[in-house]
Protein backbone atom coordinates (compact mmCIF):
# COMPACT_ATOMS: atom_id res chain seq x y z
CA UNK A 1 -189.48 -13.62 78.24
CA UNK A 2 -187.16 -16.72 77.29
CA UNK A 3 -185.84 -18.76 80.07
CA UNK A 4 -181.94 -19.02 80.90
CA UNK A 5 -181.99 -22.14 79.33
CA UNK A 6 -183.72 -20.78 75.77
CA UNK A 7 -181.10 -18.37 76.08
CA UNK A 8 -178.36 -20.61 76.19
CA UNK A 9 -179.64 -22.47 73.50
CA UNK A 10 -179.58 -19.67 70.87
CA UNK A 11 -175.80 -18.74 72.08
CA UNK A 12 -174.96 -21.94 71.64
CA UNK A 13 -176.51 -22.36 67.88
CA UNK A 14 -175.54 -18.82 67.35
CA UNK A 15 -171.30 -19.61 68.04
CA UNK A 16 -172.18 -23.32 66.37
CA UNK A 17 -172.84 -21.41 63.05
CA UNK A 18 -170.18 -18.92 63.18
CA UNK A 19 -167.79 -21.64 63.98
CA UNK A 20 -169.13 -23.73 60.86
CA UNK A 21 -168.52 -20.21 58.88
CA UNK A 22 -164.72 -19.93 60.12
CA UNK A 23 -164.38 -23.81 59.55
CA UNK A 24 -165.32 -23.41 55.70
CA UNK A 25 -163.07 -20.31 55.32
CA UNK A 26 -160.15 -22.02 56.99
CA UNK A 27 -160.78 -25.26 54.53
CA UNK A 28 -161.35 -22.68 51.86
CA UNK A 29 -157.97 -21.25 52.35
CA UNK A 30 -156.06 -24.64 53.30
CA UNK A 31 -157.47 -25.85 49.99
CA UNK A 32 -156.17 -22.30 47.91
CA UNK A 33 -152.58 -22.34 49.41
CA UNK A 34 -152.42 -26.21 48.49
CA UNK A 35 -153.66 -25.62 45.26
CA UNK A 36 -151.07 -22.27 44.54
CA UNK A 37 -148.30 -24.62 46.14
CA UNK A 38 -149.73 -27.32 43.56
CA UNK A 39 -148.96 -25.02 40.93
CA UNK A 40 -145.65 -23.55 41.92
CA UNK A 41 -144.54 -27.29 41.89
CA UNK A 42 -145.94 -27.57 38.73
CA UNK A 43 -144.39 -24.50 37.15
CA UNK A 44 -140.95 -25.44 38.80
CA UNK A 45 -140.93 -28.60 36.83
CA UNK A 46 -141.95 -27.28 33.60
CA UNK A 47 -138.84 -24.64 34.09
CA UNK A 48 -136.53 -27.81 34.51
CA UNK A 49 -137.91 -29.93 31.53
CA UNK A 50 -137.20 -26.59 29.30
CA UNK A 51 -133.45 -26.38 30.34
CA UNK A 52 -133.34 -30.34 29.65
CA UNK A 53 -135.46 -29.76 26.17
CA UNK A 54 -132.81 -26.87 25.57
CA UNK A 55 -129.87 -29.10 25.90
CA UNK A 56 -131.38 -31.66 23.69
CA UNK A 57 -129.84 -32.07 20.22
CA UNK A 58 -132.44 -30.51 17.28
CA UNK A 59 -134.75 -33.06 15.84
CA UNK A 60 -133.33 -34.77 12.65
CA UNK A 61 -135.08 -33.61 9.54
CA UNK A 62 -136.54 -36.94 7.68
CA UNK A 63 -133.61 -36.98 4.85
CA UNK A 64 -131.34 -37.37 8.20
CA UNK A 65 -133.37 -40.45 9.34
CA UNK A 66 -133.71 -41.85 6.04
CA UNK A 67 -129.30 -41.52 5.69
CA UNK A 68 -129.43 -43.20 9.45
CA UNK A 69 -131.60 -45.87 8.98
CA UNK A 70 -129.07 -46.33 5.07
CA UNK A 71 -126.17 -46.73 7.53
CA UNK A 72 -127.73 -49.43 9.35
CA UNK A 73 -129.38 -51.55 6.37
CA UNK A 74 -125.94 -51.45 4.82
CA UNK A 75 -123.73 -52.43 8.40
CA UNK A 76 -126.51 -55.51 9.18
CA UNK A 77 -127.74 -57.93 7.22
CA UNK A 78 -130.74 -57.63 5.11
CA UNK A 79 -132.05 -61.05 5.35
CA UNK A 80 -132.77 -61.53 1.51
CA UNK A 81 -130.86 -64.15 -0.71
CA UNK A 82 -128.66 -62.20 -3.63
CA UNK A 83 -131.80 -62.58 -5.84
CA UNK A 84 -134.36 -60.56 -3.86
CA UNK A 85 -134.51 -57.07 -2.39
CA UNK A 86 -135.49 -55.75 1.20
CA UNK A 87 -138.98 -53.61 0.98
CA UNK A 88 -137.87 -51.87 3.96
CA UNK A 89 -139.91 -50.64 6.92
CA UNK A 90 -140.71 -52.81 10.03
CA UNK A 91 -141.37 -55.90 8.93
CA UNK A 92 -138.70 -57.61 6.85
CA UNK A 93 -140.11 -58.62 3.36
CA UNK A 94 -138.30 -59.57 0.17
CA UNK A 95 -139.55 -59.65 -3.67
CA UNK A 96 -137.48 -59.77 -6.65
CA UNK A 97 -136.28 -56.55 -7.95
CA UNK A 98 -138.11 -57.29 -11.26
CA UNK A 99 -141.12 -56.31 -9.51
CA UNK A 100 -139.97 -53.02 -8.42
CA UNK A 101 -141.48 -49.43 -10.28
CA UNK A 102 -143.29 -52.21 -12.51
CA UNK A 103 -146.75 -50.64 -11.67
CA UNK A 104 -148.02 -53.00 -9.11
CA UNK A 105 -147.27 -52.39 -5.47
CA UNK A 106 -145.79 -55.91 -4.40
CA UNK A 107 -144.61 -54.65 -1.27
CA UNK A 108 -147.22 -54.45 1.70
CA UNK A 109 -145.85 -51.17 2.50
CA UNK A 110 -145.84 -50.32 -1.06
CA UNK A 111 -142.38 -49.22 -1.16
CA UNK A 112 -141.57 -50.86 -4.23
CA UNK A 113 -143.84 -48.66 -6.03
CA UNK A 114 -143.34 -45.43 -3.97
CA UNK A 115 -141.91 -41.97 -5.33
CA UNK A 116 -139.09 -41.89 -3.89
CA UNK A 117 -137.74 -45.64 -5.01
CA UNK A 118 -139.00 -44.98 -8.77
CA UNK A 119 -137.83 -41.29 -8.90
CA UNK A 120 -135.52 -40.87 -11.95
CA UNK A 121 -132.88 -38.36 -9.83
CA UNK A 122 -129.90 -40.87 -10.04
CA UNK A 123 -130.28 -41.11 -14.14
CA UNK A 124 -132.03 -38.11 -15.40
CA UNK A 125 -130.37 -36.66 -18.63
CA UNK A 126 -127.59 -34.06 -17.63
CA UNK A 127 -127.15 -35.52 -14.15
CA UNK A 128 -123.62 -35.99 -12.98
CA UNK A 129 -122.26 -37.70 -10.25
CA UNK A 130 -118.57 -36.99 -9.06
CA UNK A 131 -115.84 -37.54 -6.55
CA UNK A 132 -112.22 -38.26 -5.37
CA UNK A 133 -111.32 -41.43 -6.58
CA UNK A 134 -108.73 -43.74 -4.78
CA UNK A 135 -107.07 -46.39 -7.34
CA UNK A 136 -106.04 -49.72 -4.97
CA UNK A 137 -105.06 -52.13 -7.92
CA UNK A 138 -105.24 -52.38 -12.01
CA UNK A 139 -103.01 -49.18 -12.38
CA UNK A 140 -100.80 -46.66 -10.23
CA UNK A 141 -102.53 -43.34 -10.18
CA UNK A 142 -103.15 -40.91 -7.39
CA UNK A 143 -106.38 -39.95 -5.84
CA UNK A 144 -108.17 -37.65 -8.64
CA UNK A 145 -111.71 -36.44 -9.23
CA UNK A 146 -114.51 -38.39 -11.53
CA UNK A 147 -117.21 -37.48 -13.15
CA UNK A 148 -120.01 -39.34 -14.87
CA UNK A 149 -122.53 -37.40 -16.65
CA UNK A 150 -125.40 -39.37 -18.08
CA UNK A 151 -126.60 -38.36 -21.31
CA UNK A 152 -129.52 -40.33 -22.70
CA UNK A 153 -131.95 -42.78 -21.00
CA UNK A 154 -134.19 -45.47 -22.18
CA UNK A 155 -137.22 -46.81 -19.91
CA UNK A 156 -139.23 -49.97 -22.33
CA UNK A 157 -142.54 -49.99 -21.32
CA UNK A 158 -141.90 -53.69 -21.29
CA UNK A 159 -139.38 -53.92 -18.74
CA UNK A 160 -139.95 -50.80 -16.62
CA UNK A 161 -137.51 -52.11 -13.64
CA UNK A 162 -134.93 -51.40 -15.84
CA UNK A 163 -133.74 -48.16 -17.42
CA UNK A 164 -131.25 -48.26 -20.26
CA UNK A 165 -128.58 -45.52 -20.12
CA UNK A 166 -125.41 -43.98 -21.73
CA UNK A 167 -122.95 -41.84 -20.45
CA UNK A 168 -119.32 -40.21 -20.53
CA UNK A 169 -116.88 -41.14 -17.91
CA UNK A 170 -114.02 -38.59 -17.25
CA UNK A 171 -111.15 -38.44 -14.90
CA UNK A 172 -107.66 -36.94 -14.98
CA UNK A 173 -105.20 -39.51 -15.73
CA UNK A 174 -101.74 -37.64 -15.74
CA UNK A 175 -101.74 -35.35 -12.07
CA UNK A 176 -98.59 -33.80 -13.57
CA UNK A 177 -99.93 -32.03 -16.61
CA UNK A 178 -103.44 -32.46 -16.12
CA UNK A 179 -104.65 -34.31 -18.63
CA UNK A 180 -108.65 -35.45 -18.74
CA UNK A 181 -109.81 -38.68 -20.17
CA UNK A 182 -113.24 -39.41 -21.20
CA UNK A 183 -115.16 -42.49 -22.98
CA UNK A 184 -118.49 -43.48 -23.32
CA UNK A 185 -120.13 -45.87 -21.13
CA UNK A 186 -123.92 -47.48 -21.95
CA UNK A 187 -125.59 -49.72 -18.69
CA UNK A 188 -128.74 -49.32 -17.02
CA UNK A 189 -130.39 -48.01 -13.81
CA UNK A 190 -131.38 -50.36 -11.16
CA UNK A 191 -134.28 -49.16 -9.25
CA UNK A 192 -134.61 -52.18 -6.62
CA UNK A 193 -130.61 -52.89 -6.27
CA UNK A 194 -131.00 -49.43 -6.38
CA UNK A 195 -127.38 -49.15 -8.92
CA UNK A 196 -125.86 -47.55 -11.89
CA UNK A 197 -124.24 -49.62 -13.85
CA UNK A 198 -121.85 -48.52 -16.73
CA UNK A 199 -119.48 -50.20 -19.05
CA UNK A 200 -117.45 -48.70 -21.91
CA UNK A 201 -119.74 -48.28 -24.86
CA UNK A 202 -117.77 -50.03 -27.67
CA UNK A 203 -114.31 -52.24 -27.97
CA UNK A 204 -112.29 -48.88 -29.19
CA UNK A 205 -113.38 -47.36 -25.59
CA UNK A 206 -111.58 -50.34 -23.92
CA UNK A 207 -108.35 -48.78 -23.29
CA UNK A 208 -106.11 -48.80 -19.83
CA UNK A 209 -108.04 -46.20 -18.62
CA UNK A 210 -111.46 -47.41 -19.60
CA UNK A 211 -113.65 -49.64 -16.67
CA UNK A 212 -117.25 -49.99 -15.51
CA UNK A 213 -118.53 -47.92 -12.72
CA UNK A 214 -120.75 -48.95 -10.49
CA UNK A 215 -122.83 -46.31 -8.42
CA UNK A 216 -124.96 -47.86 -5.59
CA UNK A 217 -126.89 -44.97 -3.91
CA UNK A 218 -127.42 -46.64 -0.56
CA UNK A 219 -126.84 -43.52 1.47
CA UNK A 220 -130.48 -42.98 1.85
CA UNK A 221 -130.75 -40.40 -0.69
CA UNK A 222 -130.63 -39.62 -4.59
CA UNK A 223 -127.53 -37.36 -4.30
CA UNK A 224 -124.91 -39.87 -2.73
CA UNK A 225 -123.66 -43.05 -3.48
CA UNK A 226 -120.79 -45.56 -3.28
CA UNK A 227 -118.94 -46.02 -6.35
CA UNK A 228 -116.39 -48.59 -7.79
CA UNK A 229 -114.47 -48.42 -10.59
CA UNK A 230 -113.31 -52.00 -11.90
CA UNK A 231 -112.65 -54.71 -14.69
CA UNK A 232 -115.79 -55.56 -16.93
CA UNK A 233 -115.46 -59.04 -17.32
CA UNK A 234 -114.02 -59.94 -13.53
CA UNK A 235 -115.81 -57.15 -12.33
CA UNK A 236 -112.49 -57.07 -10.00
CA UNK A 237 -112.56 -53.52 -8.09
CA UNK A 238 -109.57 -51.25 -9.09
CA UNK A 239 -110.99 -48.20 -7.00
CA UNK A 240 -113.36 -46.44 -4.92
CA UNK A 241 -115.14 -42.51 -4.72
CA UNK A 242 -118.15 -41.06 -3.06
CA UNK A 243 -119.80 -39.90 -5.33
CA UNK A 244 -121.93 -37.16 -5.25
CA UNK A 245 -124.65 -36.35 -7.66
CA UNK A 246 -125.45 -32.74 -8.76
């Protein structure tokens, strides 16, 4: 038979381990509730940054970045001389626009050589490019729509950062009965200045009515552009249109 003391001893091991027992539940359960409040938390802040996604403004599609960053270029300063052309990107860079679509990527981003710079959108054959023109000198006419529409184009395999063109200008030149005006135009494409260019074809298409256009698509894409209407030889600007290109 064990002594009182033996006895004691057992008790006391016996409670020790049960305690130990109900001390690792409790910590079992004090470490589940934290973990559930953890993840309440958790799930309540998700919930918030989906309302805040919700109210954000969709994400621009990359023609809508390429118009933005268009807008900028053509607000700041470029940084080249009037000889030279920006490569774009990150790091400023200028090369001659002779060296743009000429087959050789002269640009470290190779930009000057990419598809979108050498695509022929802005002077395929059939391609037209219209708008409301506003006349501000050379002759008193009222705001009236113009349309080029190029009709032949010439790339030498020479001189590929330049493609020949002809064309037909033709606008309305009497609002009151409506009558349209055309004449042909011959100029070339500008892939670095990224530019139309267009002068009458011939002296008998110099009339009153008869100017060179000038197209510039810096919008950021091939279906918009700023246009001027002006004097060949002063290359004075009589007028203005946005012109878009179908």
């Amino acid at each position: 038979m064990k002594s009182p003391v033996a006895l004691l001893l057992v008790a006391a091991a016996v409670v020790s381990a049960v305690d130990r027992k109900k001390a690792r539940e409790n910590v079992h359960d004090y470490r589940v509730k934290s973990q559930n409040l953890h993840i309440d938390a958790l799930e309540h802040e998700i919930e918030e940054l989906e309302e805040e996604y919700e109210k954000l403004t969709p994400i621009p599609d990359k023609e809508e970045v390429k118009r933005l960053k268009a807008r900028v270029r053509n607000l700041e300063d470029d940084g080249c001389d009037d000889h030279h052309v920006q490569c774009g990107g990150d790091v400023p860079e200028c090369i001659s626009p002779l060296f743009v679509c000429d087959g050789h990527k002269d640009c470290k981003n190779g930009n000057d050589e990419s598809e979108y710079t050498c695509s022929d959108r802005p002077y395929h054959v059939g391609s037209t490019i219209s708008g409301i023109t506003s006349w501000t000198d050379c002759i008193t006419h009222l705001p009236h729509i113009t349309v080029v529409t190029i009709t032949a184009n010439h790339q030498p395999e020479a001189y590929t950062s330049r493609v020949f063109v002809r064309g037909v200008v033709s606008f309305e030149v009497d609002e009151h009965s409506h009558l349209v005006t055309s004449y042909s135009v011959k100029g070339y494409w500008n892939p670095g200045r990224r530019a139309l260019v267009l002068i009458p074809d011939n002296e008998r298409e110099k009339s009153v009515y008869a100017h060179a256009v000038v197209c510039k698509f810096n919008l950021g894409s091939h279906d918009e552009a700023d246009c001027t209407i002006g004097t060949v030889a002063s290359k004075h600007v009589c007028a203005t249109f946005r012109g878009a290109r179908t």
